[in-house]
PDB file of N, CA and C in Angstrom:
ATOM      1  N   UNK A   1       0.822  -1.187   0.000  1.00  0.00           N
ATOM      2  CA  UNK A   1       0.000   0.000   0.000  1.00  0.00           C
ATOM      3  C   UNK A   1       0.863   1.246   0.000  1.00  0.00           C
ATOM      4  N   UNK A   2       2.000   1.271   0.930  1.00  0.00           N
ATOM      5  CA  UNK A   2       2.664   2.178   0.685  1.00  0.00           C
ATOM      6  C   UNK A   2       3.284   2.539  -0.787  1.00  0.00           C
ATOM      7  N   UNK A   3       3.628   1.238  -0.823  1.00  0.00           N
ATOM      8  CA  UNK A   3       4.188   1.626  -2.666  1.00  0.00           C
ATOM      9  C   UNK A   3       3.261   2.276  -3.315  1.00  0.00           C
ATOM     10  N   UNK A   4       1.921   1.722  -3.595  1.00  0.00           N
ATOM     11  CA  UNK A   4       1.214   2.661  -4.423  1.00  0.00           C
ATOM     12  C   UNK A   4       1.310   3.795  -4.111  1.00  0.00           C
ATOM     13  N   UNK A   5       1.062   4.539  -3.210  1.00  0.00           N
ATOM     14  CA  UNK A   5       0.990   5.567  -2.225  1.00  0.00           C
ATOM     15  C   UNK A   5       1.742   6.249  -2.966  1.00  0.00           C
ATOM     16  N   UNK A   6       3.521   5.747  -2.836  1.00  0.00           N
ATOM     17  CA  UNK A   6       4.308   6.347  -3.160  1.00  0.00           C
ATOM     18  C   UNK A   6       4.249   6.600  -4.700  1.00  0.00           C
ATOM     19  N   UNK A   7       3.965   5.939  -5.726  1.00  0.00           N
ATOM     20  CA  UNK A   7       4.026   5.839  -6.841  1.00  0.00           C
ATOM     21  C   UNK A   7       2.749   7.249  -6.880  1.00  0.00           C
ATOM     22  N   UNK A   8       1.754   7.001  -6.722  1.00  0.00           N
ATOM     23  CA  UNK A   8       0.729   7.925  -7.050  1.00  0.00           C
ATOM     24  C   UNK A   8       1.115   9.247  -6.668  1.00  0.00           C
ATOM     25  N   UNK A   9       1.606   9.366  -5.465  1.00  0.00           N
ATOM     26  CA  UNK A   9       2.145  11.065  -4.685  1.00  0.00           C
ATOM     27  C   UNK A   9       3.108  11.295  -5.941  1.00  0.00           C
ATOM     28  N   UNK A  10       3.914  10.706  -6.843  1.00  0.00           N
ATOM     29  CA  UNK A  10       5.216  11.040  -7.345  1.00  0.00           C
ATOM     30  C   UNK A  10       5.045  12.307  -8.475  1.00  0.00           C
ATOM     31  N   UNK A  11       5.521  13.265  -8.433  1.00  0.00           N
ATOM     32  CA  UNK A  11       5.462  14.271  -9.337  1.00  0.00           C
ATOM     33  C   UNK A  11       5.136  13.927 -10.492  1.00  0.00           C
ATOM     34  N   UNK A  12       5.843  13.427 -11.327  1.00  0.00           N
ATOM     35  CA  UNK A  12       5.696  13.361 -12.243  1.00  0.00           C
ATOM     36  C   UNK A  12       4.602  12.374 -12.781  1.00  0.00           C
ATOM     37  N   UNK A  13       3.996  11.441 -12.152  1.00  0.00           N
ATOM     38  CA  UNK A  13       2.815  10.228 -11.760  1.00  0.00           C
ATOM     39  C   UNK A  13       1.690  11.439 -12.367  1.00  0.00           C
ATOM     40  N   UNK A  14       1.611  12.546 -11.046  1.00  0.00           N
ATOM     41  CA  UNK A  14       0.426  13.603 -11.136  1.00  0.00           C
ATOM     42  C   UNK A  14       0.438  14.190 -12.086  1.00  0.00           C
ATOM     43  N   UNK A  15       1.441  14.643 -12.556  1.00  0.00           N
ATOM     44  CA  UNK A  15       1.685  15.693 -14.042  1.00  0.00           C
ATOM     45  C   UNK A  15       1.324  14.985 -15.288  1.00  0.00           C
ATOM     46  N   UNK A  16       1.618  13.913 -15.254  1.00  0.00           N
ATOM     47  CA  UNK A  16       1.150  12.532 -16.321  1.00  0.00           C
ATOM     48  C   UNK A  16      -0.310  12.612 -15.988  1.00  0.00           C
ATOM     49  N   UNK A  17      -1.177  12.122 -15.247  1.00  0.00           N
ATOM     50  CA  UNK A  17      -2.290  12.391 -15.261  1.00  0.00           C
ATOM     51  C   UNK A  17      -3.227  13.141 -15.383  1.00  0.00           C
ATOM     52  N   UNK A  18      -2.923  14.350 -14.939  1.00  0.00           N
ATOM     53  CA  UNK A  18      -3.194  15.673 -15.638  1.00  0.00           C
ATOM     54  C   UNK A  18      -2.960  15.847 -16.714  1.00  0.00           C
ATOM     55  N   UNK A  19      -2.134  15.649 -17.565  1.00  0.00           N
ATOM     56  CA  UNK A  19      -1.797  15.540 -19.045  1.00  0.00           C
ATOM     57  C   UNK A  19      -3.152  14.776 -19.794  1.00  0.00           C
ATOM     58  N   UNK A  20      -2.896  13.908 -19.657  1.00  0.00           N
ATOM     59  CA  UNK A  20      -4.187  12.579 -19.526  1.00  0.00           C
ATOM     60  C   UNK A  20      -5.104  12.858 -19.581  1.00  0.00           C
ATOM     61  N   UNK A  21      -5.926  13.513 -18.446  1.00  0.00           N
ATOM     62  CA  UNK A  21      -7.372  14.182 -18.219  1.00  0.00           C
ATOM     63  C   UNK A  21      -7.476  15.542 -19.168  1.00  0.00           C
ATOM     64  N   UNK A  22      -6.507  16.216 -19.475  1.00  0.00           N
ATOM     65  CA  UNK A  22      -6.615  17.455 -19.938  1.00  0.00           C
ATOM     66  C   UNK A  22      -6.755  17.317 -21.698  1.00  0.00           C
ATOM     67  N   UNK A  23      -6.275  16.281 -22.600  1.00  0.00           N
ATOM     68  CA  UNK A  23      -6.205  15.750 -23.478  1.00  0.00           C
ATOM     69  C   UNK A  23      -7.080  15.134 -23.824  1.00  0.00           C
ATOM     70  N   UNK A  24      -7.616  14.569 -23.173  1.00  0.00           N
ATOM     71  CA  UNK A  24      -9.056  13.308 -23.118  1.00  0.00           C
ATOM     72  C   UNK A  24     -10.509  14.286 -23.015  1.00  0.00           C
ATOM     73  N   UNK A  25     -10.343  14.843 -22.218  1.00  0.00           N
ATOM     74  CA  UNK A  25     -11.582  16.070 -21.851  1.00  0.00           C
ATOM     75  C   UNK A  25     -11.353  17.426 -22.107  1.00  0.00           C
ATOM     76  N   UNK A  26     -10.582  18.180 -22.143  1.00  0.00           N
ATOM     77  CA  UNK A  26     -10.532  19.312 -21.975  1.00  0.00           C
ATOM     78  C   UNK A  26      -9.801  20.152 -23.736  1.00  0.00           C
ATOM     79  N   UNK A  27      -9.455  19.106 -23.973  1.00  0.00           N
ATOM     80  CA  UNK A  27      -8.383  20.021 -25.023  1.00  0.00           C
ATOM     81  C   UNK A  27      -9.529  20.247 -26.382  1.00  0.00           C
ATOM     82  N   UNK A  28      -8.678  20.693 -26.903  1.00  0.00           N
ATOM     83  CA  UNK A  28      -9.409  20.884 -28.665  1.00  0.00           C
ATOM     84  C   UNK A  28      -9.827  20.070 -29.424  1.00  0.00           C
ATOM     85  N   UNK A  29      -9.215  19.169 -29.219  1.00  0.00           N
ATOM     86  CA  UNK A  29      -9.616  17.758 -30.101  1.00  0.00           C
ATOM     87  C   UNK A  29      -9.492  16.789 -29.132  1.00  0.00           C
ATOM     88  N   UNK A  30     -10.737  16.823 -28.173  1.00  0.00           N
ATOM     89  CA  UNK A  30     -11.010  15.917 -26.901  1.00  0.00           C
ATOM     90  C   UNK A  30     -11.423  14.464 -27.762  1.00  0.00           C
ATOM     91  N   UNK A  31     -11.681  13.840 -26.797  1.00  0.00           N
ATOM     92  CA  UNK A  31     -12.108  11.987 -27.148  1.00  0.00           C
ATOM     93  C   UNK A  31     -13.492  12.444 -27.978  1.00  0.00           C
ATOM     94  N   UNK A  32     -14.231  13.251 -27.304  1.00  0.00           N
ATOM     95  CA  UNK A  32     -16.037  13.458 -27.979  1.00  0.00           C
ATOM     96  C   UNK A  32     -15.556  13.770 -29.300  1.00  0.00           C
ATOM     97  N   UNK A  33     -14.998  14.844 -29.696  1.00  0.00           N
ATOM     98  CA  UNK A  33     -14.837  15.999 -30.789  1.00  0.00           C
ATOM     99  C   UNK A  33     -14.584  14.621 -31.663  1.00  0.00           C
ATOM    100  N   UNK A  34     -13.365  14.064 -31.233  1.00  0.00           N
ATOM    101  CA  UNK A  34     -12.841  13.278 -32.453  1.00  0.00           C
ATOM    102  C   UNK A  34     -13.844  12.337 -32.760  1.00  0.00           C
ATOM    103  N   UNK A  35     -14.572  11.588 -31.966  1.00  0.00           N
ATOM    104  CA  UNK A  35     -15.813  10.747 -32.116  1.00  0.00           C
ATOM    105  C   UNK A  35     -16.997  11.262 -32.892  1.00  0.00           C
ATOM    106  N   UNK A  36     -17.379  12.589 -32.461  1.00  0.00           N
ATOM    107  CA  UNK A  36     -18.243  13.101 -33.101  1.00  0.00           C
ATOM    108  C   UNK A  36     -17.278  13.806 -35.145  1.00  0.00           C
ATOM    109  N   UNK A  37     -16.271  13.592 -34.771  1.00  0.00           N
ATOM    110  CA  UNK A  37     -15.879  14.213 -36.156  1.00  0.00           C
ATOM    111  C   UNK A  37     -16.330  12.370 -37.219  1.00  0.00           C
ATOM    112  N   UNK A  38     -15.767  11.574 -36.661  1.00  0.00           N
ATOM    113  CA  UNK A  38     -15.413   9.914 -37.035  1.00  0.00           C
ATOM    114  C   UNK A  38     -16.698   9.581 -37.695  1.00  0.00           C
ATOM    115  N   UNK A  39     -17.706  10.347 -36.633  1.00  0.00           N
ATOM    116  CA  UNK A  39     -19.089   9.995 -37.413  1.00  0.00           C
ATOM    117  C   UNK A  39     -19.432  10.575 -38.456  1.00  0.00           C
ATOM    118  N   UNK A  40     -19.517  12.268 -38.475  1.00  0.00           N
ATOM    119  CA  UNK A  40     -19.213  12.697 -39.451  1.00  0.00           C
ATOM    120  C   UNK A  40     -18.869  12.271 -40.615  1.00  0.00           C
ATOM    121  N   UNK A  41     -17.752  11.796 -40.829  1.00  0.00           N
ATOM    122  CA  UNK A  41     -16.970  11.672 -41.647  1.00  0.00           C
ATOM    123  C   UNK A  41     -17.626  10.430 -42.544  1.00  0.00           C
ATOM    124  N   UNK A  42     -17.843   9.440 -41.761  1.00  0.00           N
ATOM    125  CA  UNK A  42     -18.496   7.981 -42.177  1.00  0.00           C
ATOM    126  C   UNK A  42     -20.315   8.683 -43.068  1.00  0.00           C
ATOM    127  N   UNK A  43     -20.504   9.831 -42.156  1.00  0.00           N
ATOM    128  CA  UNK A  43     -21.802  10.348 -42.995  1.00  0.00           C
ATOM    129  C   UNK A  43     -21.548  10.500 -44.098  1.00  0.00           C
ATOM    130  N   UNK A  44     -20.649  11.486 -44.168  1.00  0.00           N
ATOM    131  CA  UNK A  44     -20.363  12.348 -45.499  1.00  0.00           C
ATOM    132  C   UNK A  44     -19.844  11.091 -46.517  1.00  0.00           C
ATOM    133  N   UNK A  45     -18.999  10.174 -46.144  1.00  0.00           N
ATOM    134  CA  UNK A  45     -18.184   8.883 -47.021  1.00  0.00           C
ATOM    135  C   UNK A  45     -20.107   8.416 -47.301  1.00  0.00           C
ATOM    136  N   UNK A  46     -20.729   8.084 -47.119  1.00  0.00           N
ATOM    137  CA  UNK A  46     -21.795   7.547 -47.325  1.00  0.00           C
ATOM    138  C   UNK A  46     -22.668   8.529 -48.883  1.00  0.00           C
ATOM    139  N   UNK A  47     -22.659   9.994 -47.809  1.00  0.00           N
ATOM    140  CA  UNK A  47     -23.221  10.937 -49.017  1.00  0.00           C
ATOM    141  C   UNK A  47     -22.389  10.650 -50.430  1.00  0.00           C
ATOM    142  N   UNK A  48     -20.772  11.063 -50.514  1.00  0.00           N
ATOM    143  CA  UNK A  48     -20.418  10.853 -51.500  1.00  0.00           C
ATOM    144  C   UNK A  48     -20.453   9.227 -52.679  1.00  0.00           C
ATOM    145  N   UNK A  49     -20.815   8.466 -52.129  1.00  0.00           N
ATOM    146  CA  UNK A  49     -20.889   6.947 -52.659  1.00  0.00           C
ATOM    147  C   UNK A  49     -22.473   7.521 -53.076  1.00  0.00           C
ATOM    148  N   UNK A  50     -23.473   7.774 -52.495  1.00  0.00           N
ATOM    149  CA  UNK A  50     -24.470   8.140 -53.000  1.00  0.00           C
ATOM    150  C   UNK A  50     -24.847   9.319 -54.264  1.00  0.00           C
ATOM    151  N   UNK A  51     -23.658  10.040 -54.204  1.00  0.00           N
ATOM    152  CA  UNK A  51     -23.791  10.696 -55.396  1.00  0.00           C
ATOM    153  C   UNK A  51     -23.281  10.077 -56.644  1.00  0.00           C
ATOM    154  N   UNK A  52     -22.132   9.460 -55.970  1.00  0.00           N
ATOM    155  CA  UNK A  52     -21.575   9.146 -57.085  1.00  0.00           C
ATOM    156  C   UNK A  52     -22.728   7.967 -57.851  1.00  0.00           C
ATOM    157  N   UNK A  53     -23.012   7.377 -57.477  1.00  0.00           N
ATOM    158  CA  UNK A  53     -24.343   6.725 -58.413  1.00  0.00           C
ATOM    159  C   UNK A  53     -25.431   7.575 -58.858  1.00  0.00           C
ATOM    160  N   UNK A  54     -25.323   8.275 -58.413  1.00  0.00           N
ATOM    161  CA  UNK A  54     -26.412   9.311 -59.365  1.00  0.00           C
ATOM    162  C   UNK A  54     -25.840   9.989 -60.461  1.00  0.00           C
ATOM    163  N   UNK A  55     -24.730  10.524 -59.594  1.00  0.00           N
ATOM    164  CA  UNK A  55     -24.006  10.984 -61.690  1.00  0.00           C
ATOM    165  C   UNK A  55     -23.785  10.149 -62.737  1.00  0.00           C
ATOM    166  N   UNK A  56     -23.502   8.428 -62.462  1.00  0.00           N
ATOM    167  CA  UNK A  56     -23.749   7.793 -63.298  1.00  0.00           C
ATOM    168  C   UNK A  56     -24.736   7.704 -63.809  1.00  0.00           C
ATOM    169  N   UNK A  57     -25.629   7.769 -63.151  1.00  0.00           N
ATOM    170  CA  UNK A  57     -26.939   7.591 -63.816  1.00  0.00           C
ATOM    171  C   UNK A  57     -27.646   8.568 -64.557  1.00  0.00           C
ATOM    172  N   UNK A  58     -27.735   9.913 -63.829  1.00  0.00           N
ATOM    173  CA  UNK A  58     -27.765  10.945 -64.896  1.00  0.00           C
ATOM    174  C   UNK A  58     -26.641  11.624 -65.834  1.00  0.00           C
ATOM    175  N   UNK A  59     -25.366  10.455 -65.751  1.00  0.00           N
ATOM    176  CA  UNK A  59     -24.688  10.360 -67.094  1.00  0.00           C
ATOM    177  C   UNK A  59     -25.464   9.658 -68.129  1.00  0.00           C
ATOM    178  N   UNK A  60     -25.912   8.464 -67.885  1.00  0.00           N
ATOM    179  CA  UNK A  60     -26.770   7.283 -68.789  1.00  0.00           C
ATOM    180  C   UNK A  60     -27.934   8.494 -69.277  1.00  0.00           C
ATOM    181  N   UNK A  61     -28.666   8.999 -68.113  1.00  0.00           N
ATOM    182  CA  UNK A  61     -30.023   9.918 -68.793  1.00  0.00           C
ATOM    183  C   UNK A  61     -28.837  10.852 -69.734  1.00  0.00           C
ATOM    184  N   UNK A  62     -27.876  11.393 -69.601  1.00  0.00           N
ATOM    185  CA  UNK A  62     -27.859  12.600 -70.484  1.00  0.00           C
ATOM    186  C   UNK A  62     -27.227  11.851 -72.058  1.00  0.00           C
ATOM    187  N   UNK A  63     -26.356  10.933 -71.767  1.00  0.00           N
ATOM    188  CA  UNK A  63     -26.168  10.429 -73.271  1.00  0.00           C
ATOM    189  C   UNK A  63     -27.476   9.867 -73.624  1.00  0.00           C
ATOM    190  N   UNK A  64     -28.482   8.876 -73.082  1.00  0.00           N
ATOM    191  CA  UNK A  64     -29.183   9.172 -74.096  1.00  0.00           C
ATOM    192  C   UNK A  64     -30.367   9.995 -74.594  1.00  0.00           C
ATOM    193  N   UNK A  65     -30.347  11.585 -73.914  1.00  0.00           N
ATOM    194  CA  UNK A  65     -30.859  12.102 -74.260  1.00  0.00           C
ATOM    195  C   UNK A  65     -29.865  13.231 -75.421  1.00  0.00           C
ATOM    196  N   UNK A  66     -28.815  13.316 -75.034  1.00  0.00           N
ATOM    197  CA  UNK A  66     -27.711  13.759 -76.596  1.00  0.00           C
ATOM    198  C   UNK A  66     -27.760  13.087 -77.927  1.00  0.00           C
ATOM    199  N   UNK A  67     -28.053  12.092 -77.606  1.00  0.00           N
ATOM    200  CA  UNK A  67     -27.814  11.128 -79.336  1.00  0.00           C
ATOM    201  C   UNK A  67     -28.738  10.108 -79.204  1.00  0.00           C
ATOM    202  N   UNK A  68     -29.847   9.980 -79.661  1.00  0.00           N
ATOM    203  CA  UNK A  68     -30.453   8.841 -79.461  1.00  0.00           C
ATOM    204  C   UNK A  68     -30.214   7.825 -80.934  1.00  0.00           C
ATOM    205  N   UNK A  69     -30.831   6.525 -80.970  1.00  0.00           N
ATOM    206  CA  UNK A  69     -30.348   5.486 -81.600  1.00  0.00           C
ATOM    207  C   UNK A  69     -29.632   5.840 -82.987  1.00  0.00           C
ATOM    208  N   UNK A  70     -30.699   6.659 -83.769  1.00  0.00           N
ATOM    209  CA  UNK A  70     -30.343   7.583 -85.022  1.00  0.00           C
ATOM    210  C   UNK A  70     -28.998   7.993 -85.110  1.00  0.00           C
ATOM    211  N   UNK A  71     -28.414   8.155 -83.968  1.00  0.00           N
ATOM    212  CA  UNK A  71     -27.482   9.404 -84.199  1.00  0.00           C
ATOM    213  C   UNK A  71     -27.604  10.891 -84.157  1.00  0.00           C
ATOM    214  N   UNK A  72     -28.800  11.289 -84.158  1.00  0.00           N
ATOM    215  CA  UNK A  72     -29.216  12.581 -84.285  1.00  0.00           C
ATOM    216  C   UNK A  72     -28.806  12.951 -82.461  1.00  0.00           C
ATOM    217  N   UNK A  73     -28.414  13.932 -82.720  1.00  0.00           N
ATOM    218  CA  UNK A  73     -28.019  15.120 -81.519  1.00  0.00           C
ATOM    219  C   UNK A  73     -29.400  16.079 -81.118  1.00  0.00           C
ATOM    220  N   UNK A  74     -29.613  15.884 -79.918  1.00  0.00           N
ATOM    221  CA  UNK A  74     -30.116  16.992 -79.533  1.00  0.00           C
ATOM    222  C   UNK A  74     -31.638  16.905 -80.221  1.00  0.00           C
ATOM    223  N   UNK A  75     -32.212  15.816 -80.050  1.00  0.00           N
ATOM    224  CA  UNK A  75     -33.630  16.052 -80.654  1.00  0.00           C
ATOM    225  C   UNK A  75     -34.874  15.979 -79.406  1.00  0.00           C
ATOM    226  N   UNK A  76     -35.778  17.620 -80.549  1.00  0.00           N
ATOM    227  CA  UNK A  76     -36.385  18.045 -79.375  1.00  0.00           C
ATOM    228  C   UNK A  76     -37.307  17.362 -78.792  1.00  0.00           C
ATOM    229  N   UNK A  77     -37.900  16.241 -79.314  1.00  0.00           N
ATOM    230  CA  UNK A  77     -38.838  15.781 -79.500  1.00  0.00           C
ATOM    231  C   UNK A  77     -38.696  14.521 -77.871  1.00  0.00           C
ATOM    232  N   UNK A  78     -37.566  14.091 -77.916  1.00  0.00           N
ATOM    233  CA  UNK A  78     -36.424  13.391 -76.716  1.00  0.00           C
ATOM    234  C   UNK A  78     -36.188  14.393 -75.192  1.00  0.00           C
ATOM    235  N   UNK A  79     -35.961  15.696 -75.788  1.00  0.00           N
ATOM    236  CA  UNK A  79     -35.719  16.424 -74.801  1.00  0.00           C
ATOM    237  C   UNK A  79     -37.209  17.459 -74.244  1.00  0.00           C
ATOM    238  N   UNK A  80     -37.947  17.586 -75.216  1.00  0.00           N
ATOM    239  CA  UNK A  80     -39.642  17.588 -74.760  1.00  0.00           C
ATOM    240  C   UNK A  80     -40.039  16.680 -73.599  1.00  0.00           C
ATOM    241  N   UNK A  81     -39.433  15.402 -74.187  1.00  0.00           N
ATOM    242  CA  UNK A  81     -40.110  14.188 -73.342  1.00  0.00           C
ATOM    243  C   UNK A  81     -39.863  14.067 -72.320  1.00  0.00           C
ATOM    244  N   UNK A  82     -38.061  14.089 -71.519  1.00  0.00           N
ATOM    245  CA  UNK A  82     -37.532  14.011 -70.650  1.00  0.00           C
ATOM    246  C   UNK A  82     -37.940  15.653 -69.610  1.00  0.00           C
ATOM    247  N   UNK A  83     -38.047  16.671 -70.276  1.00  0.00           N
ATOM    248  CA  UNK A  83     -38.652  18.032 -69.166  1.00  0.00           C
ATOM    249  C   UNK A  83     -39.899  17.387 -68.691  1.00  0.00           C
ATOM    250  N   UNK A  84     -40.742  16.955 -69.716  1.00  0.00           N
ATOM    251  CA  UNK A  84     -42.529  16.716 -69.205  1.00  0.00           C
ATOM    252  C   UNK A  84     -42.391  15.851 -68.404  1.00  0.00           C
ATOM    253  N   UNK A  85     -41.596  15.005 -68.224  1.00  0.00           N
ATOM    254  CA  UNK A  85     -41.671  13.632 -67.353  1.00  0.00           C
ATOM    255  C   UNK A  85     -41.147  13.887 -65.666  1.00  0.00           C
ATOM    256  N   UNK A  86     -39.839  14.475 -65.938  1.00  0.00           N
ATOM    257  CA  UNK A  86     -39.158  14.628 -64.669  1.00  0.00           C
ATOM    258  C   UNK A  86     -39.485  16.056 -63.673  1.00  0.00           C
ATOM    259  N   UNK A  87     -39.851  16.832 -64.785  1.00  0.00           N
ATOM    260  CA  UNK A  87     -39.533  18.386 -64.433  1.00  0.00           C
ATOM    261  C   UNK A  87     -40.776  18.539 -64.359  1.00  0.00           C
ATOM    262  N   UNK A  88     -41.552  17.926 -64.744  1.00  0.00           N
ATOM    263  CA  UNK A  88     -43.105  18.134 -64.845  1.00  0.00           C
ATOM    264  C   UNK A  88     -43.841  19.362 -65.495  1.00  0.00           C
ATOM    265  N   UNK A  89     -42.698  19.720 -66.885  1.00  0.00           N
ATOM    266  CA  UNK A  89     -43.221  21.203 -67.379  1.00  0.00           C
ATOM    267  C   UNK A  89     -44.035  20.755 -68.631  1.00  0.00           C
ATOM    268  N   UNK A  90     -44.912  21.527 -68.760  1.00  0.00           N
ATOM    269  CA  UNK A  90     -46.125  21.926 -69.656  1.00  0.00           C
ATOM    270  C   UNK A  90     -46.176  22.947 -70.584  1.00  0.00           C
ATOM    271  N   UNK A  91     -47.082  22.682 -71.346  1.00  0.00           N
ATOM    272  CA  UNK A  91     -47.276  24.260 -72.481  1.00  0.00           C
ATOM    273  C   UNK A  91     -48.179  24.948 -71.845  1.00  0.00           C
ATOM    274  N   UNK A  92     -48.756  26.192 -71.962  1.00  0.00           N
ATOM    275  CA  UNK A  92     -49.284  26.952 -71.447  1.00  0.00           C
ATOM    276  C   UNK A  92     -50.621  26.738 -71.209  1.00  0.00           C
ATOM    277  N   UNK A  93     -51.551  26.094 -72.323  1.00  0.00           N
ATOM    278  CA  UNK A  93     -52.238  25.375 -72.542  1.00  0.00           C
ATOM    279  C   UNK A  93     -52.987  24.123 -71.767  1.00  0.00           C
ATOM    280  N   UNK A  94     -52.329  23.328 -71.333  1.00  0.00           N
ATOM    281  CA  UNK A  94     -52.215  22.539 -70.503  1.00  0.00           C
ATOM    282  C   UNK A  94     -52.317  22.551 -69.106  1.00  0.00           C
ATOM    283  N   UNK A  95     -52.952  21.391 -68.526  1.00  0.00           N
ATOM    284  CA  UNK A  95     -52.610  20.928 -66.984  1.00  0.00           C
ATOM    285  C   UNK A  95     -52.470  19.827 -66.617  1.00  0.00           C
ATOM    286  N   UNK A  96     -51.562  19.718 -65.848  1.00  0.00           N
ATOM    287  CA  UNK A  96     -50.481  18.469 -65.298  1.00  0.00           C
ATOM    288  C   UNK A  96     -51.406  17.811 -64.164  1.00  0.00           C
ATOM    289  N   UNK A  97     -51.416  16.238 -64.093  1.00  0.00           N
ATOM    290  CA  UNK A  97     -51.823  15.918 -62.639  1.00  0.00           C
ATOM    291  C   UNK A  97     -50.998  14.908 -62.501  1.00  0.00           C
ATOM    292  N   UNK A  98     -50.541  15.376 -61.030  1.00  0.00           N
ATOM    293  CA  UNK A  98     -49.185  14.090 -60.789  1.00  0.00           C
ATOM    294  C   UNK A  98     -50.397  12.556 -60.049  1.00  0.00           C
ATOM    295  N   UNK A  99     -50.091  11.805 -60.115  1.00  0.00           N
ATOM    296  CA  UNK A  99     -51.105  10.647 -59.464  1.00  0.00           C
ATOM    297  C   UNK A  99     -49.979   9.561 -58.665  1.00  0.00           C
ATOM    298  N   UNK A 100     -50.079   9.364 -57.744  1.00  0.00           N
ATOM    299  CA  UNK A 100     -49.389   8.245 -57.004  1.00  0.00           C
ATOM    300  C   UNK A 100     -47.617   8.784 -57.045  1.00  0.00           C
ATOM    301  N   UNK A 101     -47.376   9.871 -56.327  1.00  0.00           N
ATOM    302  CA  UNK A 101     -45.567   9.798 -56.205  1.00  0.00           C
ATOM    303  C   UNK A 101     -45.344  10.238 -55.037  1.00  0.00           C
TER     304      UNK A 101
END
């Protein structure tokens, strides 16, 4: 018992532990911060994997709305189709009813 005693009273024992506690809790980049950054981070790694499949995919929508089978570029008739569908735009004329989305 004394040994511990002695070991724990020892200067430099206390200064080490204080180091310890002050690093762990108190500092700038405490145990939470970094935990709460870790999660973060795993969010955002998630967001980006999620985009990145969408730009593929509205890579696929935009080639084939650039060139369809023909070869023809840019036909309006393709790009009519794809505004009315997604964008839900109309002629003036007209009214839209969305049903079941």
């Amino acid at each position: 018992m004394k040994k511990l005693l002695k070991i724990v009273a020892n200067k430099y024992f206390i200064v080490s532990a204080i180091f310890v506690l002050w690093v762990a809790f108190f500092d700038q980049n405490d145990w939470m911060t970094l935990r709460d950054r870790k999660q973060e981070l795993n969010t955002v790694k998630g967001n980006i994997a999620y985009l990145q499949g969408e730009i593929k995919t509205m890579s696929a929508e935009k080639k084939a709305l650039v060139a369809d089978a023909a070869g023809n570029l840019n036909d309006p008739q393709k790009l009519e189709q794809y505004a009315r569908e997604q964008y839900r735009m109309k002629h003036d004329n007209e009214d839209v009813y969305v049903i079941g989305e």
